[in-house]
C-alpha atoms as a PDB file:
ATOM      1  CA  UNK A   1       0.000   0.000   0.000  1.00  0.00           C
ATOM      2  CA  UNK A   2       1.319   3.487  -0.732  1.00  0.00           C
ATOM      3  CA  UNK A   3       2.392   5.895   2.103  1.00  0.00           C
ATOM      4  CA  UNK A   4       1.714   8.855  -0.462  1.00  0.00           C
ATOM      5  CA  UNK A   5      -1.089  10.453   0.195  1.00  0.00           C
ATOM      6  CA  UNK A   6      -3.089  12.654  -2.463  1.00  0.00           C
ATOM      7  CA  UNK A   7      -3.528  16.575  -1.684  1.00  0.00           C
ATOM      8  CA  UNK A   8      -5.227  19.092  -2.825  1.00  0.00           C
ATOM      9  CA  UNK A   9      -3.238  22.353  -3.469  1.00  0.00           C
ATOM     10  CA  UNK A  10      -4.178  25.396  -1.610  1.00  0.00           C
ATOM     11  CA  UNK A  11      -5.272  27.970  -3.790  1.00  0.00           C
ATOM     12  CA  UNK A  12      -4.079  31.438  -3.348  1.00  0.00           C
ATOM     13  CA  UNK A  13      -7.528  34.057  -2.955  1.00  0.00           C
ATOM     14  CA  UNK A  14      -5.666  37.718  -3.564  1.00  0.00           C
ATOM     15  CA  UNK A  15      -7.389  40.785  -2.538  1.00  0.00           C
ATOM     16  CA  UNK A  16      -7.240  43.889  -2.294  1.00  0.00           C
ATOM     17  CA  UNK A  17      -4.212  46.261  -0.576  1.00  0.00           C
ATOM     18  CA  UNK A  18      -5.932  49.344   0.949  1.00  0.00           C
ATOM     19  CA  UNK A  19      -4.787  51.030   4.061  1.00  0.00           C
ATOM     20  CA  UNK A  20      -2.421  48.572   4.741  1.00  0.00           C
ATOM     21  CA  UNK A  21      -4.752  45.639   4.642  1.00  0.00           C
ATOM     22  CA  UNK A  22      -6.459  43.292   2.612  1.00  0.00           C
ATOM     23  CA  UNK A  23     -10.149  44.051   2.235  1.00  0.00           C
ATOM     24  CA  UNK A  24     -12.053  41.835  -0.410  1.00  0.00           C
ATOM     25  CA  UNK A  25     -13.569  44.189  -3.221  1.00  0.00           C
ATOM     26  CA  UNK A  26     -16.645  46.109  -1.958  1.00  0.00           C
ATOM     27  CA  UNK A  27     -18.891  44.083  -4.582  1.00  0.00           C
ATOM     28  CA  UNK A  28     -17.740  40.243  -3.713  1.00  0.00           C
ATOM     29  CA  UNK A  29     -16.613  39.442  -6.766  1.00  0.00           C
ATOM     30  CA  UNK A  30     -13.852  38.354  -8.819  1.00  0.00           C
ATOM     31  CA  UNK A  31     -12.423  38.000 -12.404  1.00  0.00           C
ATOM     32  CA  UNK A  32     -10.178  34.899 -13.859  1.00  0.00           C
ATOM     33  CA  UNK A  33      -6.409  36.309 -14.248  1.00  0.00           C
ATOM     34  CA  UNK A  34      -5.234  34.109 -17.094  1.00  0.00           C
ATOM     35  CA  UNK A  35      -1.496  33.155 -18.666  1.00  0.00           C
ATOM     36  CA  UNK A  36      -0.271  34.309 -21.890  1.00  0.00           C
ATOM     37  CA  UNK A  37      -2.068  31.101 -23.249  1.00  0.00           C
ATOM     38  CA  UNK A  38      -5.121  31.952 -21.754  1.00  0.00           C
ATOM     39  CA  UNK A  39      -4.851  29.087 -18.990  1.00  0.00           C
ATOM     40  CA  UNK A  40      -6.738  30.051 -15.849  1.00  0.00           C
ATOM     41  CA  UNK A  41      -4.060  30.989 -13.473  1.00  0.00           C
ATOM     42  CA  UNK A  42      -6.536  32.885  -9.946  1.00  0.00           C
ATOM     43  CA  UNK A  43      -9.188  35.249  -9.316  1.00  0.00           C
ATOM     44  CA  UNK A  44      -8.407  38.527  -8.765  1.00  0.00           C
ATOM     45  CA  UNK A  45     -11.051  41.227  -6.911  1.00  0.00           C
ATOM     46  CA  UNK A  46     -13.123  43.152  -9.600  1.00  0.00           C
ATOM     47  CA  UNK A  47     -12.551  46.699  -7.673  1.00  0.00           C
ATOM     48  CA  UNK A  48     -15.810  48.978  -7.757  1.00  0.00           C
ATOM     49  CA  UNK A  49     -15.708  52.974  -7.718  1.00  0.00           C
ATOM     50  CA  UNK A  50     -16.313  52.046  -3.815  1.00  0.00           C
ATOM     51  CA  UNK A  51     -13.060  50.534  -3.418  1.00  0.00           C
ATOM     52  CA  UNK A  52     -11.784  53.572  -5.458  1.00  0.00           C
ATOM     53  CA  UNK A  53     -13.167  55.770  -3.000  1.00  0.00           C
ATOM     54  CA  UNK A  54     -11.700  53.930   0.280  1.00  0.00           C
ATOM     55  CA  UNK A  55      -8.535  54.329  -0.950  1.00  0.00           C
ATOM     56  CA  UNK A  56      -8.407  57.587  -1.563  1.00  0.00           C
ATOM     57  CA  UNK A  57      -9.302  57.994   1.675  1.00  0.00           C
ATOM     58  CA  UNK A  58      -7.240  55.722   3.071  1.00  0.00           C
ATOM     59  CA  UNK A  59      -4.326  57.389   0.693  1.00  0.00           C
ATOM     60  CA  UNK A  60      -5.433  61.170   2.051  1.00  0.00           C
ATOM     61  CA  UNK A  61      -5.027  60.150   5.695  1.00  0.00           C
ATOM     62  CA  UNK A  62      -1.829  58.848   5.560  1.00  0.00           C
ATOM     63  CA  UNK A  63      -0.329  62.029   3.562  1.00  0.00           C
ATOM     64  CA  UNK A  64       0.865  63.673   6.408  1.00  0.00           C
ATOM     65  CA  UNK A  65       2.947  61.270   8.259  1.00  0.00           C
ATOM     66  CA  UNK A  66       4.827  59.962   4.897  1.00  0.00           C
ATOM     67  CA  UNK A  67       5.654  63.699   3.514  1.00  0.00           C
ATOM     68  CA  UNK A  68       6.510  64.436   7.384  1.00  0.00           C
ATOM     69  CA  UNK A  69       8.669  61.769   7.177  1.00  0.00           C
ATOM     70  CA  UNK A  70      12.852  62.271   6.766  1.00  0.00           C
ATOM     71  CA  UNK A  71      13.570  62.322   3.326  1.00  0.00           C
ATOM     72  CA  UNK A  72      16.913  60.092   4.686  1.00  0.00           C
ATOM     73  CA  UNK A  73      14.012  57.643   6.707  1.00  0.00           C
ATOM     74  CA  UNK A  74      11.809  57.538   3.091  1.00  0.00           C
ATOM     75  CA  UNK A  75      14.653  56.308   1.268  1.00  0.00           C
ATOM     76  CA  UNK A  76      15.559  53.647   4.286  1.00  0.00           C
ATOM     77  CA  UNK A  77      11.962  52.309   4.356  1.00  0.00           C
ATOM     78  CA  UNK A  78      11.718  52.278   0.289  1.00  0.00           C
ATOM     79  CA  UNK A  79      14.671  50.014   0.293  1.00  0.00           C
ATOM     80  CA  UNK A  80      13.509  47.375   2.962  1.00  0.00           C
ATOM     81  CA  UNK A  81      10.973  47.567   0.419  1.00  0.00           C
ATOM     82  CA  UNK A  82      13.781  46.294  -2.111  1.00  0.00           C
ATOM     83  CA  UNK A  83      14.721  43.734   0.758  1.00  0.00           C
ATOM     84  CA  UNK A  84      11.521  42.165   0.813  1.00  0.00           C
ATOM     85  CA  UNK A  85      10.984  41.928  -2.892  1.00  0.00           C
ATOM     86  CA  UNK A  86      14.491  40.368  -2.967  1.00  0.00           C
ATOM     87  CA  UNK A  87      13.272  37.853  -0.378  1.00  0.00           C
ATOM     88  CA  UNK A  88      10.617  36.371  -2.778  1.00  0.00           C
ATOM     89  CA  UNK A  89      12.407  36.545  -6.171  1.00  0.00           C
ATOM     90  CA  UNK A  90      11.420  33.332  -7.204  1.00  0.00           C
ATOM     91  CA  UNK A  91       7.681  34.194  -6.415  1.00  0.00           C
ATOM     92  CA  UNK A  92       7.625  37.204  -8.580  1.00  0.00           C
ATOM     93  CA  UNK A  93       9.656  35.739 -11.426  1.00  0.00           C
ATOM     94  CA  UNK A  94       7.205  32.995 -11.808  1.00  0.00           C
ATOM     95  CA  UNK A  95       3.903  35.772 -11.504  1.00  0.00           C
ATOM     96  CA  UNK A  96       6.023  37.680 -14.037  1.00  0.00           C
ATOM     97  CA  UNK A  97       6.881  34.702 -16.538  1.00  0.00           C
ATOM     98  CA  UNK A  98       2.996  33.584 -16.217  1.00  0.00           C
ATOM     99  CA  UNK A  99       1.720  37.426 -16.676  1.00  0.00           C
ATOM    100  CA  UNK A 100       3.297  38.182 -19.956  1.00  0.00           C
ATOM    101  CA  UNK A 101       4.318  35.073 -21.316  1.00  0.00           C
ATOM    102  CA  UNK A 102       7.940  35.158 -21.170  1.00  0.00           C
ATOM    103  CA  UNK A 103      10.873  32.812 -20.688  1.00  0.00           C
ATOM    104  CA  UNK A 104      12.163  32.021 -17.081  1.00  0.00           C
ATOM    105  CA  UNK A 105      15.284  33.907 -17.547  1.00  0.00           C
ATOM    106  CA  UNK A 106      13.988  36.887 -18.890  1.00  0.00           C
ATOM    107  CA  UNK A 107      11.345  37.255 -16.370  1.00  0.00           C
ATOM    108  CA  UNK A 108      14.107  36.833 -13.359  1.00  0.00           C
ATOM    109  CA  UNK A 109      16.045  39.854 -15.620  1.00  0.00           C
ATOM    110  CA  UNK A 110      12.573  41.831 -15.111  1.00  0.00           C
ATOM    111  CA  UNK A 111      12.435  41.036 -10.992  1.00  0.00           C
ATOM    112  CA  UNK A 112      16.089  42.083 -10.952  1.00  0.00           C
ATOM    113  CA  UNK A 113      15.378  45.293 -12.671  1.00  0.00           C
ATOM    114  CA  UNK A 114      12.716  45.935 -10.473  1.00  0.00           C
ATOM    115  CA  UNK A 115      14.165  45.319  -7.310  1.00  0.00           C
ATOM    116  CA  UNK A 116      17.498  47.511  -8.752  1.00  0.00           C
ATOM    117  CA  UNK A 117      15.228  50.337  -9.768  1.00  0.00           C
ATOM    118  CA  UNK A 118      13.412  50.499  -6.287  1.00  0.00           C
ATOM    119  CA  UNK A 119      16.564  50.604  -4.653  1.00  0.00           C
ATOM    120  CA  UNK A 120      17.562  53.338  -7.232  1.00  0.00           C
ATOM    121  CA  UNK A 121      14.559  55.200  -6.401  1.00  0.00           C
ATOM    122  CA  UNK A 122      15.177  54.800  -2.761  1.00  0.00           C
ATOM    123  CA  UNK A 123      18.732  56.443  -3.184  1.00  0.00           C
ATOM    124  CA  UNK A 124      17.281  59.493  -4.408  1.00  0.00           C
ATOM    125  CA  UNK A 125      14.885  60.551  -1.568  1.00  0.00           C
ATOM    126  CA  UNK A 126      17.393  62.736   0.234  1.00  0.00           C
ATOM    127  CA  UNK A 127      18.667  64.070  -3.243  1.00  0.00           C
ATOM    128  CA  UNK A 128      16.153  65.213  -4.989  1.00  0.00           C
ATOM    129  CA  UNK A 129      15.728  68.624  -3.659  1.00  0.00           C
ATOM    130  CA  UNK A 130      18.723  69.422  -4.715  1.00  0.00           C
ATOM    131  CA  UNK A 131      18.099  69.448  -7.978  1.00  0.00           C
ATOM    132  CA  UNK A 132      14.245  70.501  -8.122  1.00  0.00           C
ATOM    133  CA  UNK A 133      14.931  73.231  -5.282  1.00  0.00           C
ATOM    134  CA  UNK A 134      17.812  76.076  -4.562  1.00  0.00           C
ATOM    135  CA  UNK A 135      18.848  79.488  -3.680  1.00  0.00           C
ATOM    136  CA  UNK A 136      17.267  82.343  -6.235  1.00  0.00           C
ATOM    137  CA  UNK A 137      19.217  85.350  -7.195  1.00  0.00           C
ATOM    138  CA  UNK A 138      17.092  88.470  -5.782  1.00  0.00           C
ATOM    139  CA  UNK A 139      18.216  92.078  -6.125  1.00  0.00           C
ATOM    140  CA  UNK A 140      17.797  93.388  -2.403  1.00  0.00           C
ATOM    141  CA  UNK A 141      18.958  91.850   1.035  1.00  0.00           C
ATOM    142  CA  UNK A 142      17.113  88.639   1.158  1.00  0.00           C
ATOM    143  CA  UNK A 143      17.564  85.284   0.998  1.00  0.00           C
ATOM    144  CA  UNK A 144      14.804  83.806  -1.866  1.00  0.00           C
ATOM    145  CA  UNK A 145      14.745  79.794  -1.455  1.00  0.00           C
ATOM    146  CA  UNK A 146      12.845  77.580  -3.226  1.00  0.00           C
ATOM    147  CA  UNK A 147      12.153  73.739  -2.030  1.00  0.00           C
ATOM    148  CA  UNK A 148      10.044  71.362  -3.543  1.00  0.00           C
ATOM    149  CA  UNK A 149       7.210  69.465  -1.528  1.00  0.00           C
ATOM    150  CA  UNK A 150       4.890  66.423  -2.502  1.00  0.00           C
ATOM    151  CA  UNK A 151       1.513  67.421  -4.318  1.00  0.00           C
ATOM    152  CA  UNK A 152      -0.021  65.095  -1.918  1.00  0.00           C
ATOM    153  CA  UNK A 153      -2.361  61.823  -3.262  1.00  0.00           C
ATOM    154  CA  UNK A 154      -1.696  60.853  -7.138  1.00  0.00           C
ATOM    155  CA  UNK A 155      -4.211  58.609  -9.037  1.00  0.00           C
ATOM    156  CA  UNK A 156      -2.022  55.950 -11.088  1.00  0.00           C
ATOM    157  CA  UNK A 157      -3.212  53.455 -14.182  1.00  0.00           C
ATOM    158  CA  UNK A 158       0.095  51.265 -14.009  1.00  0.00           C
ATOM    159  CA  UNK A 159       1.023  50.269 -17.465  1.00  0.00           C
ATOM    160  CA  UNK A 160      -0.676  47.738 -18.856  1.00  0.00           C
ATOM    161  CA  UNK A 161       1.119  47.001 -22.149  1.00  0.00           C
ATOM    162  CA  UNK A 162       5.181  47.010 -22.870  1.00  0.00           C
ATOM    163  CA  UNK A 163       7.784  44.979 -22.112  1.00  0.00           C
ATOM    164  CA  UNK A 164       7.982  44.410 -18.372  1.00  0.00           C
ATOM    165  CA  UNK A 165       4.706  46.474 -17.628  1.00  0.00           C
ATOM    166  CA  UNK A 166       3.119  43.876 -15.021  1.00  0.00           C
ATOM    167  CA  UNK A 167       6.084  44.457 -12.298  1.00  0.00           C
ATOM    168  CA  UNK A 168       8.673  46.775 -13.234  1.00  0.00           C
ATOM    169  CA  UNK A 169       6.317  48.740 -15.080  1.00  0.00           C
ATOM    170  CA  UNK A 170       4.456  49.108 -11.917  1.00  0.00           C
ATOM    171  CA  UNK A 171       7.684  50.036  -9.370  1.00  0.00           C
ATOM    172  CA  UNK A 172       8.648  52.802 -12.178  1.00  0.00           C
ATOM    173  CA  UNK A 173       5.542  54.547 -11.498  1.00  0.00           C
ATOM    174  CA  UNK A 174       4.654  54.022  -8.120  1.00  0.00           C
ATOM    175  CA  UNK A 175       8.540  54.554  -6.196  1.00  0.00           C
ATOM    176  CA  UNK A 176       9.114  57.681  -8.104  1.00  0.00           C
ATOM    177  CA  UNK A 177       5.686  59.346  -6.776  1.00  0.00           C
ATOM    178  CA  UNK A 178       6.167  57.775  -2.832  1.00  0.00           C
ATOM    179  CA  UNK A 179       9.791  58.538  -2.470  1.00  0.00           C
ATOM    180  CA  UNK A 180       9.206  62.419  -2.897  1.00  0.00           C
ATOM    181  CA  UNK A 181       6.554  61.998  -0.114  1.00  0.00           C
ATOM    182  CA  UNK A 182       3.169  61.266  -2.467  1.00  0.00           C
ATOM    183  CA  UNK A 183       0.656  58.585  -1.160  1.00  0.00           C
ATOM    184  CA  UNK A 184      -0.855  56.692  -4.403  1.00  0.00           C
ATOM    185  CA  UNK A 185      -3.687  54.964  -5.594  1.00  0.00           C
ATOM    186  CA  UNK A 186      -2.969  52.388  -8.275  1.00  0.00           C
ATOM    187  CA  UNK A 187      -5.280  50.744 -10.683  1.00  0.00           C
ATOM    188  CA  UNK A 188      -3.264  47.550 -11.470  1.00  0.00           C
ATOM    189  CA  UNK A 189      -3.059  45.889 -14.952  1.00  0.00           C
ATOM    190  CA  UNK A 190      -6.291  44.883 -15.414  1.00  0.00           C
ATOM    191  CA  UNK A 191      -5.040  41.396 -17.417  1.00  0.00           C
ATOM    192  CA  UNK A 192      -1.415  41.030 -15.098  1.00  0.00           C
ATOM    193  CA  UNK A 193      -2.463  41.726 -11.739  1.00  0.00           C
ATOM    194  CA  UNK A 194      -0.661  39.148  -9.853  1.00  0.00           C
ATOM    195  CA  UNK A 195       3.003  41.190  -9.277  1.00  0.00           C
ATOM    196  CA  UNK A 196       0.778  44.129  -8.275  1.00  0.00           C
ATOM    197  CA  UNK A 197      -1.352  42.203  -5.632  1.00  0.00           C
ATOM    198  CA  UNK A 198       1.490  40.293  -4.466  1.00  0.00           C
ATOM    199  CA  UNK A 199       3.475  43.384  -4.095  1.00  0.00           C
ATOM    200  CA  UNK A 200       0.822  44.540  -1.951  1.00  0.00           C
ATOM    201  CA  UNK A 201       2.004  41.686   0.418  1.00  0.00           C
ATOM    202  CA  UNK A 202       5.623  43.061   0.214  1.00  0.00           C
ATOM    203  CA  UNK A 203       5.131  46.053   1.303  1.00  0.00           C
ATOM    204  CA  UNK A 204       2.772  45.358   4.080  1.00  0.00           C
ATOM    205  CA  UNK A 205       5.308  43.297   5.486  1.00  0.00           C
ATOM    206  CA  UNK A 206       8.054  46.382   5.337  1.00  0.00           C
ATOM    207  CA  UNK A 207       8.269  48.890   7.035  1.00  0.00           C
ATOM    208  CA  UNK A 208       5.879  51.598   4.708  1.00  0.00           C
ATOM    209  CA  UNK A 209       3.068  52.677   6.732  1.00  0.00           C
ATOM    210  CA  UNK A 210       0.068  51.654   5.482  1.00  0.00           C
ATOM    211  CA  UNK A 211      -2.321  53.912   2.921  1.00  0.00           C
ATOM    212  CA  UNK A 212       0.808  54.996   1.628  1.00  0.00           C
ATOM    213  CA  UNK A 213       0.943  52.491  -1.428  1.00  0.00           C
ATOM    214  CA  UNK A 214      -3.256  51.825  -2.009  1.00  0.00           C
ATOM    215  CA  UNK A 215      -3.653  48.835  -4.831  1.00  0.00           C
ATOM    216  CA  UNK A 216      -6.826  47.735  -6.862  1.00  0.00           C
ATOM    217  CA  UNK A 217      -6.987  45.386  -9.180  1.00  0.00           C
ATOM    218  CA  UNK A 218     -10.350  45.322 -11.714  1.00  0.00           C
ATOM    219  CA  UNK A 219     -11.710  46.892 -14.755  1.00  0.00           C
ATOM    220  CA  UNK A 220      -9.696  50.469 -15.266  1.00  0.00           C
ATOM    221  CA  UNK A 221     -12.374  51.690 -17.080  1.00  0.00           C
ATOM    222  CA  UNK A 222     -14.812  51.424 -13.390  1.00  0.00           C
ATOM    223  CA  UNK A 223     -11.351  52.651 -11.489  1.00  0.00           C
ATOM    224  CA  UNK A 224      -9.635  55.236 -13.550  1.00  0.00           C
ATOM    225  CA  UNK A 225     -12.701  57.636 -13.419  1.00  0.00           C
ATOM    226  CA  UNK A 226     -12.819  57.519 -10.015  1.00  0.00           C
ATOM    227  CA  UNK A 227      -9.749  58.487  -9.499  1.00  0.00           C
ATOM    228  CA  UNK A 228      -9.565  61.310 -12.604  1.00  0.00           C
ATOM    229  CA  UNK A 229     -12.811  63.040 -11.047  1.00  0.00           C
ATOM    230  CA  UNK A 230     -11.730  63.067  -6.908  1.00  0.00           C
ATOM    231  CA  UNK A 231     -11.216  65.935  -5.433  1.00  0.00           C
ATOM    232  CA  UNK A 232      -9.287  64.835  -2.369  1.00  0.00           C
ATOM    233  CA  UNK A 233      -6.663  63.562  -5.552  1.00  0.00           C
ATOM    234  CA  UNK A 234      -4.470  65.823  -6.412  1.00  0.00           C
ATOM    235  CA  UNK A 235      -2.305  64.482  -9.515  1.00  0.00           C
ATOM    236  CA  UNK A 236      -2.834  62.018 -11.895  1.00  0.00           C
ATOM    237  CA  UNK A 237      -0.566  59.353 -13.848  1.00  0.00           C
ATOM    238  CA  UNK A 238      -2.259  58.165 -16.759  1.00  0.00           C
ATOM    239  CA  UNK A 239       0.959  55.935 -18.184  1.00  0.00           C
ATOM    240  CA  UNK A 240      -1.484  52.717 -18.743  1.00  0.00           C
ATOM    241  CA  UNK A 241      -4.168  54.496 -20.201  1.00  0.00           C
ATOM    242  CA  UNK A 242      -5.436  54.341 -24.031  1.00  0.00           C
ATOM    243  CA  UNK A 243      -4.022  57.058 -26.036  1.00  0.00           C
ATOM    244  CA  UNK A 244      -7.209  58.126 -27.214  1.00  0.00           C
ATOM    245  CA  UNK A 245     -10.345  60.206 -26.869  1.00  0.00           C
ATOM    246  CA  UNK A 246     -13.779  59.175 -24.940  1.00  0.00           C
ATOM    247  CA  UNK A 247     -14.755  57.908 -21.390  1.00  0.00           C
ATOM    248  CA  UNK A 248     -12.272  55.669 -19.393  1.00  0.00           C
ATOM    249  CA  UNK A 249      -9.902  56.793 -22.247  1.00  0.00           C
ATOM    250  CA  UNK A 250      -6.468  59.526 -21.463  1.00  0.00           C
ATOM    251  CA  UNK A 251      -8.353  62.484 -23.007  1.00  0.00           C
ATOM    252  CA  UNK A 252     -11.449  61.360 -21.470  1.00  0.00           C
ATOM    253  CA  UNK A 253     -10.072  61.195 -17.991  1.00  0.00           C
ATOM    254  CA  UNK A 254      -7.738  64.528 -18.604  1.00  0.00           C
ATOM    255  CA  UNK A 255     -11.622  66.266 -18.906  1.00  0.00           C
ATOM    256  CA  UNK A 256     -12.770  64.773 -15.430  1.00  0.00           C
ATOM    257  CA  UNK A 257      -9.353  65.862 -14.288  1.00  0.00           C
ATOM    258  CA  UNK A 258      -9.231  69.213 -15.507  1.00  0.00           C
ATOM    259  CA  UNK A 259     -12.651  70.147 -12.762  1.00  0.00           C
ATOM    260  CA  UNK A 260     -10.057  69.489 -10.017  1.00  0.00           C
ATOM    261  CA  UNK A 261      -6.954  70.933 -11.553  1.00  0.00           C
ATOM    262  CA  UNK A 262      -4.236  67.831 -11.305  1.00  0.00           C
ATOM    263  CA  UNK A 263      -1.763  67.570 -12.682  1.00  0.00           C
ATOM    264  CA  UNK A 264      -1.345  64.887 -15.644  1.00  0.00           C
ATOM    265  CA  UNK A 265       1.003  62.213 -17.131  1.00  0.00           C
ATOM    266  CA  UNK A 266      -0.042  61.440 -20.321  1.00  0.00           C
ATOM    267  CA  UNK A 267       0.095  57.953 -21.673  1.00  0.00           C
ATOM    268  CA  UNK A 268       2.608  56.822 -24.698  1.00  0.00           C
ATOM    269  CA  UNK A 269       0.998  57.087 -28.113  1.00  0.00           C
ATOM    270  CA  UNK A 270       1.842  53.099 -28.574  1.00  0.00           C
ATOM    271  CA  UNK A 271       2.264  51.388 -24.895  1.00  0.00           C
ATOM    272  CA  UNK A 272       3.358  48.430 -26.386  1.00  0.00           C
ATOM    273  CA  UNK A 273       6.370  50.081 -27.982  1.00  0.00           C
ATOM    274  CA  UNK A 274       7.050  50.428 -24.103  1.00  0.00           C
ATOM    275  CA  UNK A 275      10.526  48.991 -22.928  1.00  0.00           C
ATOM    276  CA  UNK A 276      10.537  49.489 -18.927  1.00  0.00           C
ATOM    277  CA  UNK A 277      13.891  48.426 -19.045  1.00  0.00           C
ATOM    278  CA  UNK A 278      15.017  51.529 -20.022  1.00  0.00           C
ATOM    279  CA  UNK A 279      16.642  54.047 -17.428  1.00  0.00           C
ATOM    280  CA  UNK A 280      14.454  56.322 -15.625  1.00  0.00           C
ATOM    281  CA  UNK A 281      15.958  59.069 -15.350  1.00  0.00           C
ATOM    282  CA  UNK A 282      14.620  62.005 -12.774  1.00  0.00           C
ATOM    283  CA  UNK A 283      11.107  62.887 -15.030  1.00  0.00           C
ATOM    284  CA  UNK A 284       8.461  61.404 -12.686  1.00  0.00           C
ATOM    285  CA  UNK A 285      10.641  62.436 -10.030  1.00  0.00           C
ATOM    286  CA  UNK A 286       9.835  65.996 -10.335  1.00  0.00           C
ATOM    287  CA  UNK A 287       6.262  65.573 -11.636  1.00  0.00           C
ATOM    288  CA  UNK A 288       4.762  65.380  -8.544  1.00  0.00           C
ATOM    289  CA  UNK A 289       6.715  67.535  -6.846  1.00  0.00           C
ATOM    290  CA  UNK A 290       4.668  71.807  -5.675  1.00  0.00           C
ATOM    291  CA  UNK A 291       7.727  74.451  -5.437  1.00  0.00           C
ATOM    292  CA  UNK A 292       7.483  76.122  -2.524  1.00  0.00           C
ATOM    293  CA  UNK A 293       9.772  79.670  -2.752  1.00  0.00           C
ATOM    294  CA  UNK A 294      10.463  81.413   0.626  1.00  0.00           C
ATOM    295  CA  UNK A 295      11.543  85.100   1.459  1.00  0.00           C
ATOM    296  CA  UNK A 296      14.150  86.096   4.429  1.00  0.00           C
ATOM    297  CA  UNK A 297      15.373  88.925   5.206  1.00  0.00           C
ATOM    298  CA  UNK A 298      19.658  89.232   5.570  1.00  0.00           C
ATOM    299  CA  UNK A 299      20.955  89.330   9.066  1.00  0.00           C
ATOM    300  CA  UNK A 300      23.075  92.161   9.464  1.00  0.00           C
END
């Protein structure tokens, strides 16, 4: 007789990462998340405009602890961040090679990236003002300094097309905006949510207080609204949107914006042309960033 016994395998149910936690969607339901090949792979939450609306609040309250925070402490909490992620490489480079249908080797390249680019990301917390902010030139006996300050909560539709879009896609959009003091809402990849949900997980195991990263996963076109047309949202990063006109679309979401004021990424013409391999550089850096100038008068 055999000692093996039969098992069944414990399915993974993802959810949700608001406010540091893992609430199921508002509506109880879920969509099928499924390979390159179109194999069933788990149910994700279908997030509502409800769950939208949690996390922006959940995103708002936490605004003023993070951008009180040291820029030196940001960056050393964004790169336990890179710790964890490097703790469960092989988890993410299987999501990753499942997501978008790529070989095992390329899609531990993409976790690598990833994990580099947070960490690159983290280094530039307590650097960045000096290159966004400075002392102005001012004909009298002053001092005129300028420093640059978070906008506060940005709206994000992580990529959902390009090379690389379902995870390090997703880091070079959301570390740029939280390590210059932003709290962010993120519509995941509506057909690669895995990386994004299970990055939830990483970072509520760090040390980032929670509502500072907010993550839905869903239709776009029932999130991205939401987020375009809230006025406790202050900026807007429409990288995974379509390049077009009309509702749940960039230019339709740039008019719901536009009522509020936010400031806007605009989306790549062709997203698939996208290669998130590419170096960063400091552009989203600065894009969420308010200039704050400041008069004082000479000591004599």
């Amino acid at each position: 007789m055999s000692d093996v016994v039969s098992r069944l395998d414990v399915l993974k149910t993802y959810k949700l990462y608001v406010g540091g936690k893992f609430p199921r969607s508002e509506s109880g339901r879920v969509y099928e998340v499924t390979d390159a090949k179109g194999e069933w792979l788990a149910n994700a939450p279908l997030g509502t405009r409800k769950d939208a609306r949690d996390a922006v609040v959940a995103a708002r309250a936490a605004v003023k602890g993070w951008s009180g925070t040291t820029a030196y402490n940001r960056g050393q909490v964004l790169y336990r961040v890179a710790e964890m992620l490097q703790g469960r490489r092989e988890q993410f480079a299987a999501e990753v090679a499942l997501s978008e249908g790529v070989g095992a080797k390329k899609a531990a390249a993409l976790v690598d990236a990833a994990i580099d680019r947070w960490v690159w990301y983290a280094g530039w917390t307590d650097k960045v003002a000096q290159i966004a902010g400075g002392a102005n030139p001012v004909a009298g006996p002053f001092f005129n300094l300028s420093t640059p300050e978070p906008t506060g909560v940005v709206g994000i539709v992580a990529p959902q097309a390009g090379y690389g879009h379902s995870l390090l896609g997703l880091v070079s959009v959301i570390a740029p905006a939280v390590a210059t003091g932003n709290t962010v809402v993120v519509a995941a990849a509506a057909d690669a949510p895995l990386p994004a949900l299970s990055l939830g997980e990483v970072l509520a195991t760090s040390d980032l207080p929670g509502g500072v990263v907010n993550i839905l996963s869903g239709r776009t076109a029932d999130i991205a609204p939401t987020l375009a047309s809230h006025q406790d949202v202050n900026a807007l990063d429409l990288t995974g949107a379509i390049a077009a006109d009309g509702p749940g679309a960039a230019g339709g979401l740039e008019v719901l914006a536009a009522d509020t004021l936010k400031r806007v990424i605009r989306p790549e013409p062709d997203p698939f042309a996208q290669d998130w391999t590419n170096a960063p550089g400091t552009d989203r850096l600065l894009s969420f960033l308010e200039t704050k100038t400041v008069w004082h008068p000479m000591g004599i």
